[in-house]
PDB file of N, CA and C in Angstrom:
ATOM      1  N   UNK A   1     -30.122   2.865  19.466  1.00  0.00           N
ATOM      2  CA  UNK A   1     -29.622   1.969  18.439  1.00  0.00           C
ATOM      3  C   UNK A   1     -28.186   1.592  18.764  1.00  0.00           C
ATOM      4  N   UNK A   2     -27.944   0.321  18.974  1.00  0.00           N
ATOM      5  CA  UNK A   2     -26.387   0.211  18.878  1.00  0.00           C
ATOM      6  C   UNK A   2     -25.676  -0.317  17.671  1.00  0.00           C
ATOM      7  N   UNK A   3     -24.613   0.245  17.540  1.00  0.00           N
ATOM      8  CA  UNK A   3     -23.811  -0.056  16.189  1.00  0.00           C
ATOM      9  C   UNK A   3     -22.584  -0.690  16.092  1.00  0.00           C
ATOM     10  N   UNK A   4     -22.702  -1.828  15.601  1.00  0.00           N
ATOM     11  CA  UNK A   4     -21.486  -2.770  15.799  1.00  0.00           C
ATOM     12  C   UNK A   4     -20.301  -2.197  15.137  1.00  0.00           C
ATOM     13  N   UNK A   5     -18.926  -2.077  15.903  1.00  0.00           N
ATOM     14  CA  UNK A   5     -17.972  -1.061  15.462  1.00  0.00           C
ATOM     15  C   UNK A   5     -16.731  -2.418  15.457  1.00  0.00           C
ATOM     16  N   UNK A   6     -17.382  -3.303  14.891  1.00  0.00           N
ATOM     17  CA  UNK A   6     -16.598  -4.001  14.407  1.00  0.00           C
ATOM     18  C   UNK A   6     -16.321  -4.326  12.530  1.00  0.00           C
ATOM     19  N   UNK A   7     -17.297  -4.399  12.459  1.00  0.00           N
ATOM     20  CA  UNK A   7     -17.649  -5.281  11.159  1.00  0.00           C
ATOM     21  C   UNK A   7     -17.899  -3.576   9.870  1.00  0.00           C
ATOM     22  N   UNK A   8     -17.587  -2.593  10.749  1.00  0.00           N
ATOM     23  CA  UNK A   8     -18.174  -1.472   9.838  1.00  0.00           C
ATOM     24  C   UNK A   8     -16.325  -0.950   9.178  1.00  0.00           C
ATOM     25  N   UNK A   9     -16.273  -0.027   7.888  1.00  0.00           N
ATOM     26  CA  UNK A   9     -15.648   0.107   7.091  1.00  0.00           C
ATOM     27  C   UNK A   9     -15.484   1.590   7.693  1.00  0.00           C
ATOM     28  N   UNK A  10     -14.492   2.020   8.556  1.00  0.00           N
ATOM     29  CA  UNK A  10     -14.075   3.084   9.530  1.00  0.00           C
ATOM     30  C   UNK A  10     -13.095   4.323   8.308  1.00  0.00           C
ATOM     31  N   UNK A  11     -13.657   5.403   8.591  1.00  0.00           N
ATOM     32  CA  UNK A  11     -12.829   6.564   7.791  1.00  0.00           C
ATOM     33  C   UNK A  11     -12.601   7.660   8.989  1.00  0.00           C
ATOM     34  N   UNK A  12     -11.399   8.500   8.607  1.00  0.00           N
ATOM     35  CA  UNK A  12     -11.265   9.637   9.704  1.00  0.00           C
ATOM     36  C   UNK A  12     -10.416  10.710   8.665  1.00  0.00           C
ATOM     37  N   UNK A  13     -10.785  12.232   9.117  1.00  0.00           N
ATOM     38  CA  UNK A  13     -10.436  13.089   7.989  1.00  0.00           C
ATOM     39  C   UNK A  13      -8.816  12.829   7.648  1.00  0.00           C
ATOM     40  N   UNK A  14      -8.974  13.316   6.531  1.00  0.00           N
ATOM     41  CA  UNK A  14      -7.296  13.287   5.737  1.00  0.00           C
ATOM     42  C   UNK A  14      -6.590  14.584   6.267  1.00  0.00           C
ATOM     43  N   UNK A  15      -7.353  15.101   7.395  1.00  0.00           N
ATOM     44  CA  UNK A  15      -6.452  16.275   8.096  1.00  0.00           C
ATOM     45  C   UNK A  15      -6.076  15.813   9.160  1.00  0.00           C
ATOM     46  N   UNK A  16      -6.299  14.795   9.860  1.00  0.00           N
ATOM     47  CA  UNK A  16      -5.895  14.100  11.062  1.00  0.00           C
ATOM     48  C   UNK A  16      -4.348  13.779  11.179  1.00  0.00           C
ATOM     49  N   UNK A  17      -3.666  14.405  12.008  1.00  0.00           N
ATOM     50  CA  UNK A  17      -2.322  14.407  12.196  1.00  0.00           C
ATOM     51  C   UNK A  17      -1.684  12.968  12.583  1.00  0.00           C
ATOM     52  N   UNK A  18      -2.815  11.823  13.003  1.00  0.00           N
ATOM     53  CA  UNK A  18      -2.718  10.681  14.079  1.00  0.00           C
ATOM     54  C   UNK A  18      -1.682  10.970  15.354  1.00  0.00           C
ATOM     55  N   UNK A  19      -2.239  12.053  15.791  1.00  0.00           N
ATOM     56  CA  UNK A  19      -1.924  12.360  17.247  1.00  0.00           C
ATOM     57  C   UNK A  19      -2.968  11.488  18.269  1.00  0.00           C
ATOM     58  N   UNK A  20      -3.474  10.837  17.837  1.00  0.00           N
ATOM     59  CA  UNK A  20      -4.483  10.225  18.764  1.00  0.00           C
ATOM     60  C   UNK A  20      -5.696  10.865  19.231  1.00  0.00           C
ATOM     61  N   UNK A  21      -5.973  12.072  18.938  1.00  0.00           N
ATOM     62  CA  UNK A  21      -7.524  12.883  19.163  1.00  0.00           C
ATOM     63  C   UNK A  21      -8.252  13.188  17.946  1.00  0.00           C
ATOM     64  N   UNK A  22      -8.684  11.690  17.291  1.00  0.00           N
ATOM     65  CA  UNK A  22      -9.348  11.635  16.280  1.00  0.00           C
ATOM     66  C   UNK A  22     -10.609  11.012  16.830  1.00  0.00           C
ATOM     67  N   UNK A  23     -11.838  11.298  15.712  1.00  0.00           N
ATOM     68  CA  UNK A  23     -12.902  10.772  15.317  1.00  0.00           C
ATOM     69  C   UNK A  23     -12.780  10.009  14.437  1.00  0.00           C
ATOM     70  N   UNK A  24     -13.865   8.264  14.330  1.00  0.00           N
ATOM     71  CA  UNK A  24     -13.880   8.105  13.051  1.00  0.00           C
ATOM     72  C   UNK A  24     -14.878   8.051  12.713  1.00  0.00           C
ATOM     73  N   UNK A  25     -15.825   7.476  11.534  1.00  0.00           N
ATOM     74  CA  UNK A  25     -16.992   7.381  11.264  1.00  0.00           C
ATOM     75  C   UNK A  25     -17.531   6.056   9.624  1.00  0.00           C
ATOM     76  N   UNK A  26     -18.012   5.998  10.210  1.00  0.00           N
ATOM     77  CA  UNK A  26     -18.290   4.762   8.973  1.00  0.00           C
ATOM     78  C   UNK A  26     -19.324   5.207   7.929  1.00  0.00           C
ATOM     79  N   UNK A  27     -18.590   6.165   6.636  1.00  0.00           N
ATOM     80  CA  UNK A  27     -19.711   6.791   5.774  1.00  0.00           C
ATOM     81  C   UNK A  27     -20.532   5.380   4.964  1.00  0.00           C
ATOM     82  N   UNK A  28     -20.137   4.362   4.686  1.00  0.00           N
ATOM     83  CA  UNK A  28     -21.338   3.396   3.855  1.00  0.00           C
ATOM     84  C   UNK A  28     -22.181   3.021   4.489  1.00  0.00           C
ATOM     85  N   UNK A  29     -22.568   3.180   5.682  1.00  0.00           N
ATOM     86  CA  UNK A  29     -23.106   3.100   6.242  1.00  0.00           C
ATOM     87  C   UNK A  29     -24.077   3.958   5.948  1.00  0.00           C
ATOM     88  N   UNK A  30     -24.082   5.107   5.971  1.00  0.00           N
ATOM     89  CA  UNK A  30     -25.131   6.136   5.572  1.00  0.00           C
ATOM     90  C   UNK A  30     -26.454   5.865   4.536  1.00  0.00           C
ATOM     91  N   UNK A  31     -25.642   5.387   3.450  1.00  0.00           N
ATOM     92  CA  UNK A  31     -26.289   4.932   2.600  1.00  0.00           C
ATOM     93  C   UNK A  31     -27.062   4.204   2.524  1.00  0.00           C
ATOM     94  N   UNK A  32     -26.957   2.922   3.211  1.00  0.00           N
ATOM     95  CA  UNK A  32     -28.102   1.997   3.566  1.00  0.00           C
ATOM     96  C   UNK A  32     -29.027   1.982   4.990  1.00  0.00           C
ATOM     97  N   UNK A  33     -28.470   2.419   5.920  1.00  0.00           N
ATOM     98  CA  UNK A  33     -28.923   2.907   6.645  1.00  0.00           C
ATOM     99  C   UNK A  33     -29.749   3.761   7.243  1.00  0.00           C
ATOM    100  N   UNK A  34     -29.194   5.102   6.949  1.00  0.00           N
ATOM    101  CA  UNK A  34     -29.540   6.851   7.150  1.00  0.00           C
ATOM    102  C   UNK A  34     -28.797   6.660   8.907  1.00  0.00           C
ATOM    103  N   UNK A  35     -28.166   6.073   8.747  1.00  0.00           N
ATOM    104  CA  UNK A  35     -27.166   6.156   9.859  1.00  0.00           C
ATOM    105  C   UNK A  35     -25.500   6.472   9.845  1.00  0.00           C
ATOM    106  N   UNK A  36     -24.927   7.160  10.623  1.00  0.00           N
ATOM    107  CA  UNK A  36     -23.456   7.373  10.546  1.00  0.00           C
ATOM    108  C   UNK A  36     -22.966   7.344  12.033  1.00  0.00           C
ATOM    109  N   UNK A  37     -22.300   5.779  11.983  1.00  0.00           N
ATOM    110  CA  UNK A  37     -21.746   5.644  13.151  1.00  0.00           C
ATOM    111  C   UNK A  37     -20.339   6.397  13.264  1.00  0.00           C
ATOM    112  N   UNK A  38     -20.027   6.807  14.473  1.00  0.00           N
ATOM    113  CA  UNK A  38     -18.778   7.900  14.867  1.00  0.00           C
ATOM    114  C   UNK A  38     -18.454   6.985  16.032  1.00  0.00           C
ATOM    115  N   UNK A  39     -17.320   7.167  16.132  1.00  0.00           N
ATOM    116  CA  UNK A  39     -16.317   6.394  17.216  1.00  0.00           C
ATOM    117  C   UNK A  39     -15.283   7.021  17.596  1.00  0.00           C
ATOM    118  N   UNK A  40     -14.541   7.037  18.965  1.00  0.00           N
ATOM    119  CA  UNK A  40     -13.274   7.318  19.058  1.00  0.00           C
ATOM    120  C   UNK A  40     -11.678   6.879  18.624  1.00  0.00           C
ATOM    121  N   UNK A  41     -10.980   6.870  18.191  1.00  0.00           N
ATOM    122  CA  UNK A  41      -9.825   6.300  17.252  1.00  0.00           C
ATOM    123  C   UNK A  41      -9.033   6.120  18.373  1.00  0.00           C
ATOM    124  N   UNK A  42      -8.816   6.154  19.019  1.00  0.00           N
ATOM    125  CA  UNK A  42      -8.337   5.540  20.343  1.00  0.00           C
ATOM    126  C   UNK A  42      -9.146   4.349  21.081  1.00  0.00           C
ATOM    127  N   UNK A  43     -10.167   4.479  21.004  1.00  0.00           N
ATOM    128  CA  UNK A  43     -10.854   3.202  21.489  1.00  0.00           C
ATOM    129  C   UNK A  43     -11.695   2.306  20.677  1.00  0.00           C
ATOM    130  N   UNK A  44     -11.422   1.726  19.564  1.00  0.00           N
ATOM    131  CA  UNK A  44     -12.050   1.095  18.017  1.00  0.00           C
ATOM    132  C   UNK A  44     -12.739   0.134  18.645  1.00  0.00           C
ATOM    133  N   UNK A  45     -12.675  -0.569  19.664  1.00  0.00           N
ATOM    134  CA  UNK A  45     -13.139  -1.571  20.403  1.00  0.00           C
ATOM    135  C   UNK A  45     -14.911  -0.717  20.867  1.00  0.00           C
ATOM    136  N   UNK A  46     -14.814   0.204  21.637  1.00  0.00           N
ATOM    137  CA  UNK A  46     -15.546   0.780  22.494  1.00  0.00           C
ATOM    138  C   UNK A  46     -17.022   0.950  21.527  1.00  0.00           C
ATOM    139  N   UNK A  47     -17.769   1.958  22.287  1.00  0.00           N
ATOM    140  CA  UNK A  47     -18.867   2.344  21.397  1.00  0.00           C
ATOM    141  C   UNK A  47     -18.790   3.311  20.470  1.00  0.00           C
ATOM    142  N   UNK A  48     -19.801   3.366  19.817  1.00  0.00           N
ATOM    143  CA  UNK A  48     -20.292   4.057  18.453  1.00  0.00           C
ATOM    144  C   UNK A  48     -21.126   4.922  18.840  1.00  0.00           C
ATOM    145  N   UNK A  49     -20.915   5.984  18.270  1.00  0.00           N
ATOM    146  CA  UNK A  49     -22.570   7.044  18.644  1.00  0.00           C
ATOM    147  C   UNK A  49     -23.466   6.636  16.530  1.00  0.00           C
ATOM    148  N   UNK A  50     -24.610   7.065  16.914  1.00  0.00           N
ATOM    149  CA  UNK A  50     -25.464   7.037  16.109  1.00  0.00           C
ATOM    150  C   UNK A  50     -25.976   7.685  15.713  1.00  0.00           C
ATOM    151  N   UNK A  51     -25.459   8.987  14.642  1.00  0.00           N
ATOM    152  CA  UNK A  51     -25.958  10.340  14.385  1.00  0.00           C
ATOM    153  C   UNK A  51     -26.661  10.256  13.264  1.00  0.00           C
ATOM    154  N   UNK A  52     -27.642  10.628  12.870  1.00  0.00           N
ATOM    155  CA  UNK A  52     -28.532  10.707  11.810  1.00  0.00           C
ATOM    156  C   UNK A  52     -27.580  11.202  10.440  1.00  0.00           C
ATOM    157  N   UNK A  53     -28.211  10.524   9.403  1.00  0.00           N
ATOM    158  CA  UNK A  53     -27.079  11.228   8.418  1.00  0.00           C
ATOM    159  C   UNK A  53     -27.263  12.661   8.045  1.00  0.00           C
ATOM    160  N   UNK A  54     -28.406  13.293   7.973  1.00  0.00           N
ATOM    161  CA  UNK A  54     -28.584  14.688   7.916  1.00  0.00           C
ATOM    162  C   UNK A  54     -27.703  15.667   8.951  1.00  0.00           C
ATOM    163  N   UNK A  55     -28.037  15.287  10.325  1.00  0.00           N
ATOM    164  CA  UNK A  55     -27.357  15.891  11.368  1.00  0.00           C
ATOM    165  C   UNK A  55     -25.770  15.516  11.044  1.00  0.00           C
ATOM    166  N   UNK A  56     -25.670  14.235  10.821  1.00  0.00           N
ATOM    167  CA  UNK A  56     -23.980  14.537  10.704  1.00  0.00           C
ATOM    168  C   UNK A  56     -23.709  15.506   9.289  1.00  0.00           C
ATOM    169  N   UNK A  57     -23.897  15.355   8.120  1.00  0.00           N
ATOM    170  CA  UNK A  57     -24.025  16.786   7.262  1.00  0.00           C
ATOM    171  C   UNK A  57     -23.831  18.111   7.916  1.00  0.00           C
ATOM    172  N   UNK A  58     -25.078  18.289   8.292  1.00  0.00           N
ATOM    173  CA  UNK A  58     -25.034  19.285   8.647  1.00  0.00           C
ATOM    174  C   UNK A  58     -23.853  19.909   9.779  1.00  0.00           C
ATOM    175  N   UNK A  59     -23.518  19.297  10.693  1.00  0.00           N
ATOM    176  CA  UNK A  59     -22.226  19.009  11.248  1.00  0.00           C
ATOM    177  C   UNK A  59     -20.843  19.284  10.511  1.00  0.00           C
ATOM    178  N   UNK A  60     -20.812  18.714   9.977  1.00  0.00           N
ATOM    179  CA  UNK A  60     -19.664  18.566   8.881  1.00  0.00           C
ATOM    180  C   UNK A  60     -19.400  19.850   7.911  1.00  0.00           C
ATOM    181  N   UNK A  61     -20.608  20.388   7.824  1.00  0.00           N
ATOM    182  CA  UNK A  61     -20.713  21.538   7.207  1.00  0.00           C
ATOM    183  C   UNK A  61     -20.643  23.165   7.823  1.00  0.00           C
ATOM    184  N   UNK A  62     -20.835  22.656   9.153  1.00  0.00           N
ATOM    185  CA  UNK A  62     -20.513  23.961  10.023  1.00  0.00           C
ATOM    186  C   UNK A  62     -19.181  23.712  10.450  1.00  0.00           C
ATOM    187  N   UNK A  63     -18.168  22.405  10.470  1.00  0.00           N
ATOM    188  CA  UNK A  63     -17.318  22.755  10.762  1.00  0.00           C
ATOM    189  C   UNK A  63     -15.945  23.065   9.522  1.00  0.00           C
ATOM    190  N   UNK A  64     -16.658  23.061   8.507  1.00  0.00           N
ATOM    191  CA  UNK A  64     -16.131  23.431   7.242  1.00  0.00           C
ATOM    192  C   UNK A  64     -16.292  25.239   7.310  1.00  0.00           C
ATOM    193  N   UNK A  65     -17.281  25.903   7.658  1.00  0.00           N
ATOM    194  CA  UNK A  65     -17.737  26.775   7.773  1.00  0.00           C
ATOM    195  C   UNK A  65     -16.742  27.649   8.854  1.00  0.00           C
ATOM    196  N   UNK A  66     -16.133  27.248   9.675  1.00  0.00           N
ATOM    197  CA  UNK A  66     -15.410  27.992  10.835  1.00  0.00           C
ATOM    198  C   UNK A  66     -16.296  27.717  11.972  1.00  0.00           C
ATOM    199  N   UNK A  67     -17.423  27.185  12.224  1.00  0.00           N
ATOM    200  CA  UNK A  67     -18.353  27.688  13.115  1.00  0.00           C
ATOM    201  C   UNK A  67     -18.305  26.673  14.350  1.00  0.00           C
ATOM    202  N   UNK A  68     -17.269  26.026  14.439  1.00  0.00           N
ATOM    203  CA  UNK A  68     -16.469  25.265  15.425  1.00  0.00           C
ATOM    204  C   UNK A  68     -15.015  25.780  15.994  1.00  0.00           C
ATOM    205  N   UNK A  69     -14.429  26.940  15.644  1.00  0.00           N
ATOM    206  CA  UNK A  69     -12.831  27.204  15.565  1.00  0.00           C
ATOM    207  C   UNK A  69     -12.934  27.601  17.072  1.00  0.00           C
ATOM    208  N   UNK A  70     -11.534  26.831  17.766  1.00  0.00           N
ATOM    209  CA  UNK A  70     -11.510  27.952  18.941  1.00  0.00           C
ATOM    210  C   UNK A  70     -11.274  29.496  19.458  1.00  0.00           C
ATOM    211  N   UNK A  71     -11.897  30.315  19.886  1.00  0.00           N
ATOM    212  CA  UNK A  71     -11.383  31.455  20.267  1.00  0.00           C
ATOM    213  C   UNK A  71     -10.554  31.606  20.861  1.00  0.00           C
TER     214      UNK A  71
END
């Protein structure tokens, strides 16, 4: 599926320092969709990945969880 990462309504967490090693992701999308496009915030131009909205949840929720932290 490709996802036009133009025309979509881009969010990135409110913990993001804007050091430039952000994600973003277009949550209204979800909604009509069951899609959640993710992008790099350095390259807004570039591509989109296309993560299911469950999987991104679930995602989101393990890294709320610690279960991403580095050792």
């Amino acid at each position: 599926m490709t996802t036009e990462t133009t025309t979509q309504q881009w969010a990135k967490s409110s913990y993001s320092d804007n050091g430039g090693s952000c994600v973003e992701w277009a949550p209204r999308t979800a909604s009509t969709t069951g899609i959640v496009p993710v992008r790099d915030s350095k390259n807004p131009g570039g591509p989109a990945l296309a993560v299911a909205a469950e999987a991104f949840t679930s995602f989101v929720a393990g890294v709320k969880a610690g279960g991403f932290d580095a050792t």
